[in-house]
N, C-alpha and C. Protein backbone atom coordinates (compact mmCIF):
# COMPACT_ATOMS: atom_id res chain seq x y z
N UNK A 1 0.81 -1.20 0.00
CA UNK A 1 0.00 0.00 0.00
C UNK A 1 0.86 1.26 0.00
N UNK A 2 1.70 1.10 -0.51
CA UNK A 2 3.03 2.23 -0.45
C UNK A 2 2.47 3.36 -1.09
N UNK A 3 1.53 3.17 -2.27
CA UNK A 3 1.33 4.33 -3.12
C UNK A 3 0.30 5.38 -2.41
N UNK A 4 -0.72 4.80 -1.20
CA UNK A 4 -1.38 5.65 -0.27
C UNK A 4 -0.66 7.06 0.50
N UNK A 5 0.94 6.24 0.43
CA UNK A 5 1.79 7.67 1.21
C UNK A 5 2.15 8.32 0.29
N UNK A 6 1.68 8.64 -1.22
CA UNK A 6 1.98 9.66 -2.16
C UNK A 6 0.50 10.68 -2.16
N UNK A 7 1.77 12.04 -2.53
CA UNK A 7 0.99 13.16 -2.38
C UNK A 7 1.52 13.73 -3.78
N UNK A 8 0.37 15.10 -4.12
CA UNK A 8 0.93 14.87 -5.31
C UNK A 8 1.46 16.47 -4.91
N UNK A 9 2.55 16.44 -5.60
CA UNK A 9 3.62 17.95 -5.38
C UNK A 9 3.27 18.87 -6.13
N UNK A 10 3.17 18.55 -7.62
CA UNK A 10 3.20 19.39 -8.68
C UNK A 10 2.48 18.76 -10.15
N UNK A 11 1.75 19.59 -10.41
CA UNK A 11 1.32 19.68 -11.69
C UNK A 11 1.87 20.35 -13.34
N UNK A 12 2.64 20.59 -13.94
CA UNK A 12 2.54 21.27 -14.83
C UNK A 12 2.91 20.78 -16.41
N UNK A 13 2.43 21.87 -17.18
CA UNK A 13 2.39 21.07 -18.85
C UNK A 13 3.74 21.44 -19.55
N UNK A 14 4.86 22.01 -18.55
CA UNK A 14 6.04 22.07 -19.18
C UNK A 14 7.30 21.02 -18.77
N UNK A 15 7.81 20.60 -19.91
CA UNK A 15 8.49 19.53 -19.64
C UNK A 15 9.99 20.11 -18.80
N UNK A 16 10.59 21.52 -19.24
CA UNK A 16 11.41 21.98 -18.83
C UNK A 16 11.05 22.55 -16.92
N UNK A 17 9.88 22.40 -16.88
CA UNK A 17 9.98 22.86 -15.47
C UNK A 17 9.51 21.13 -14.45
N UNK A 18 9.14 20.56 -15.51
CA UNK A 18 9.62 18.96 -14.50
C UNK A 18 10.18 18.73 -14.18
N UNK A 19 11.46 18.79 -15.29
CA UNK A 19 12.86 18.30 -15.61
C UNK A 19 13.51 19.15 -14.12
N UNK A 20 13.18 20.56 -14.07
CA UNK A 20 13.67 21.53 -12.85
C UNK A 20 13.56 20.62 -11.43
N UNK A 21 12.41 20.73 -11.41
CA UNK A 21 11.88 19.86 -9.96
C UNK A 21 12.37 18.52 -9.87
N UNK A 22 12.37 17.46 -11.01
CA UNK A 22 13.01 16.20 -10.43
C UNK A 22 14.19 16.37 -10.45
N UNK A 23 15.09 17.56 -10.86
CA UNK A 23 16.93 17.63 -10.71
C UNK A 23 16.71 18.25 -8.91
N UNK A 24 16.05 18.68 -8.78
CA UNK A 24 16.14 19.63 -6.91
C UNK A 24 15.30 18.70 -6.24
N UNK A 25 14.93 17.72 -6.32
CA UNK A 25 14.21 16.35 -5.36
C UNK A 25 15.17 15.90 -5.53
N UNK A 26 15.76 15.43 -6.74
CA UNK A 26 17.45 14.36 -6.59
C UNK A 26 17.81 14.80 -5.82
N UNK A 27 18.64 15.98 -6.14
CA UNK A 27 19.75 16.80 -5.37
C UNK A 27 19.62 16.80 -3.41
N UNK A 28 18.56 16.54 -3.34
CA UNK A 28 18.00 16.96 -1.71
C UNK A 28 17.68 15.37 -1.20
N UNK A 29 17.83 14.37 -2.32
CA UNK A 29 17.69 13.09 -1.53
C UNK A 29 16.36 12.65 -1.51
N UNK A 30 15.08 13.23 -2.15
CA UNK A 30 13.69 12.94 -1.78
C UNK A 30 13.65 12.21 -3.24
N UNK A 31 12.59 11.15 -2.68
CA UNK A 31 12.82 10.04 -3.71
C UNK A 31 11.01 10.50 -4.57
N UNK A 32 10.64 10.69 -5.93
CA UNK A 32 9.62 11.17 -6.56
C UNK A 32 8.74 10.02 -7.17
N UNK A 33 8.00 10.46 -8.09
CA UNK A 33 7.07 9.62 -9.20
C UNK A 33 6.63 10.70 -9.94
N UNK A 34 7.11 10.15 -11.15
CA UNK A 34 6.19 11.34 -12.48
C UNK A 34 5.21 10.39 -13.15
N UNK A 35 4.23 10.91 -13.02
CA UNK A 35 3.27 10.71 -14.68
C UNK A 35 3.01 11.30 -15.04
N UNK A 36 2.80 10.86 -16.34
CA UNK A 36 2.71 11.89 -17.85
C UNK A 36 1.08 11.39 -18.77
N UNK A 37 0.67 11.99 -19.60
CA UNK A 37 0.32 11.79 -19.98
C UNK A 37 -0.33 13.13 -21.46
N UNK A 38 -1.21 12.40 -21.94
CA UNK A 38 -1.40 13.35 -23.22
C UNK A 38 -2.52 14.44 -22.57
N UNK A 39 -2.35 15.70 -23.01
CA UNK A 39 -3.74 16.54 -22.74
C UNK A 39 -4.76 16.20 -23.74
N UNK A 40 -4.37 15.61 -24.51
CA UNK A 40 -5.57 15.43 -25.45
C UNK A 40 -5.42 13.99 -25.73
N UNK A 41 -7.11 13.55 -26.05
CA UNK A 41 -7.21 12.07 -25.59
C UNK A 41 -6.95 11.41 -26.73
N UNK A 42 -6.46 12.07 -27.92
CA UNK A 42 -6.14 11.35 -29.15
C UNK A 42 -4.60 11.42 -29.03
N UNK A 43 -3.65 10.67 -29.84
CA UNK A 43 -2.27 10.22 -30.17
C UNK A 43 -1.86 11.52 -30.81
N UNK A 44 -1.34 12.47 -29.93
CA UNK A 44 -0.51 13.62 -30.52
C UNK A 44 0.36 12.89 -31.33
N UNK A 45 1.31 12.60 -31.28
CA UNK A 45 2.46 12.04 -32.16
C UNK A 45 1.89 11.62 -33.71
N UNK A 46 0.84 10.73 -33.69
CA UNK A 46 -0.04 10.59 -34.85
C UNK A 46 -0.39 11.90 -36.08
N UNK A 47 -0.91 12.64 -34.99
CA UNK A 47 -2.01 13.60 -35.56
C UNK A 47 -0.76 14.61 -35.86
N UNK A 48 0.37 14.62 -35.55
CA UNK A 48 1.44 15.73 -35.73
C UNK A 48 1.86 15.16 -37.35
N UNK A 49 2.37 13.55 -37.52
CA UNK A 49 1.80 13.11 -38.50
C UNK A 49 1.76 13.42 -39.47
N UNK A 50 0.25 13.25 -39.20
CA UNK A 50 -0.91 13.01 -40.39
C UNK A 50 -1.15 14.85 -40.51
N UNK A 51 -1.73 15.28 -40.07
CA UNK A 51 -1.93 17.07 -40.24
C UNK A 51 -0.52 18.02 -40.26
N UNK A 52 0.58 17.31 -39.69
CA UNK A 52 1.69 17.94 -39.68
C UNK A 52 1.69 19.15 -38.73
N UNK A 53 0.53 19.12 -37.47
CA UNK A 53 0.58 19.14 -36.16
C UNK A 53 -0.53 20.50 -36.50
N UNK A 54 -0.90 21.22 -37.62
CA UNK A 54 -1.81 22.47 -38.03
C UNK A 54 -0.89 23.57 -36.08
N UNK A 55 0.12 23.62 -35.78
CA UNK A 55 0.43 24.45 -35.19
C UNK A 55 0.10 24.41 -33.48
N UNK A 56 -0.06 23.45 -33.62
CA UNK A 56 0.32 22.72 -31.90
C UNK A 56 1.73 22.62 -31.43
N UNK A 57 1.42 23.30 -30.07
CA UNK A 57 2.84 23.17 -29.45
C UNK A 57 2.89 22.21 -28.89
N UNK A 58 3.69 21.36 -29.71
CA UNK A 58 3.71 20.03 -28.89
C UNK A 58 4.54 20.19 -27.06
N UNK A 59 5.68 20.84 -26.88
CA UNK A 59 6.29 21.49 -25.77
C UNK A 59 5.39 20.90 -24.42
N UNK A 60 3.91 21.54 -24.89
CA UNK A 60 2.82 21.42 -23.90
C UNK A 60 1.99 20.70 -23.98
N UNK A 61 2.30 19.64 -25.30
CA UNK A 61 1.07 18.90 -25.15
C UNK A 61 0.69 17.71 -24.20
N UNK A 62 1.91 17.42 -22.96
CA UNK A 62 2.30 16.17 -22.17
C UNK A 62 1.78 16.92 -20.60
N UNK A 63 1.08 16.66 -19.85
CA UNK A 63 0.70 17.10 -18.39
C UNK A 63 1.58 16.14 -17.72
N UNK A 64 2.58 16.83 -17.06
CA UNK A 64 3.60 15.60 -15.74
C UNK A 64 2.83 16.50 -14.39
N UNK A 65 2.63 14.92 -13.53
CA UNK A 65 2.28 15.15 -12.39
C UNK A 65 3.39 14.22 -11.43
N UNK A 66 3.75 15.15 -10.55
CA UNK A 66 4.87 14.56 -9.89
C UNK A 66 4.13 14.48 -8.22
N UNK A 67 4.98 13.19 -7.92
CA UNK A 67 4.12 13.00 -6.62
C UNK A 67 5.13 12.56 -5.88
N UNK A 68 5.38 12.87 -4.17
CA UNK A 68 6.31 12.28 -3.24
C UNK A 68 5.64 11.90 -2.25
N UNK A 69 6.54 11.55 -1.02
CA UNK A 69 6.12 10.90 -0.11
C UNK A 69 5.21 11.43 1.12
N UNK A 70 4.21 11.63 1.75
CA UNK A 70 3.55 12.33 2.63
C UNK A 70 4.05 13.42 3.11
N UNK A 71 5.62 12.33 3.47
CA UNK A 71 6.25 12.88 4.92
C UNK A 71 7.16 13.68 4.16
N UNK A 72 7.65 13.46 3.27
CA UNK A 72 8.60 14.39 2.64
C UNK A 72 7.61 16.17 1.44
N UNK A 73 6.27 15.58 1.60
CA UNK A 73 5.84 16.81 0.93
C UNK A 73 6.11 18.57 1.62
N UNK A 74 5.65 18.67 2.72
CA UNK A 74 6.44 20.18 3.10
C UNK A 74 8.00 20.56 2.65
N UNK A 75 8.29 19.74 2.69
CA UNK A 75 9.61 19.89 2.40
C UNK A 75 10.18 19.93 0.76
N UNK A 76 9.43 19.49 0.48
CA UNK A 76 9.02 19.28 -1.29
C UNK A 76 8.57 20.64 -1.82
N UNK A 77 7.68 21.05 -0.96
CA UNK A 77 6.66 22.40 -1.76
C UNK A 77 7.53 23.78 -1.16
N UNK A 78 8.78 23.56 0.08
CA UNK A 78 9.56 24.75 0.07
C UNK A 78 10.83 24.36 -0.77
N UNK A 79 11.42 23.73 -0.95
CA UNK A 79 12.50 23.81 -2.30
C UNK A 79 12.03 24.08 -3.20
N UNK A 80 10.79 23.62 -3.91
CA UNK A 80 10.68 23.83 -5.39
C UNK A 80 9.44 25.01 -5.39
N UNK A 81 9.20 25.51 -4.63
CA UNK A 81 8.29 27.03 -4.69
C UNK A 81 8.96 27.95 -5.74
C-alpha cells in the first residue's frame, strides 16, 4: 500500500519545469514519481503526422504530475516554490 503515502507535489504542462523539480528532489535526496500523460485524448504524435501538427505546441502537449512521499511533501513544496 506504499502508493497511499503519495501526495501529489506538482502539476505542470512544461516539460522543462519537470525536468527543474526532479533535478532539486534528486539533489535533496527525496525520492519522486512522475506521470505523464497526453492533454488530449487522441495520439498527438499521430495527428502531428498526419496534419503535420496544423500548429500545436507540442512542448505542452504532455501534463507531468509529480508525486512524493507524505512525509517528505512540506519539504518538497519549500525547495521547489
Amino acid at each position: 500500500m506504499r502508493f497511499l503515502r503519495k501526495r501529489e507535489l506538482l502539476i505542470t504542462y512544461s516539460f522543462e519545469r519537470q525536468a527543474q523539480v526532479r533535478e532539486i528532489l534528486a539533489q535533496n535526496g527525496i525520492e519522486y514519481q512522475v506521470n505523464s500523460g497526453s492533454r488530449n485524448s487522441d495520439n498527438v504524435a499521430a495527428r502531428q503526422g498526419l496534419l503535420g501538427g496544423l500548429g500545436e505546441n507540442l512542448r505542452h502537449a504532455y501534463c507531468y504530475r509529480i508525486y512524493v512521499d507524505k512525509d517528505d511533501l512540506e519539504r518538497a513544496q519549500y525547495l521547489v516554490r
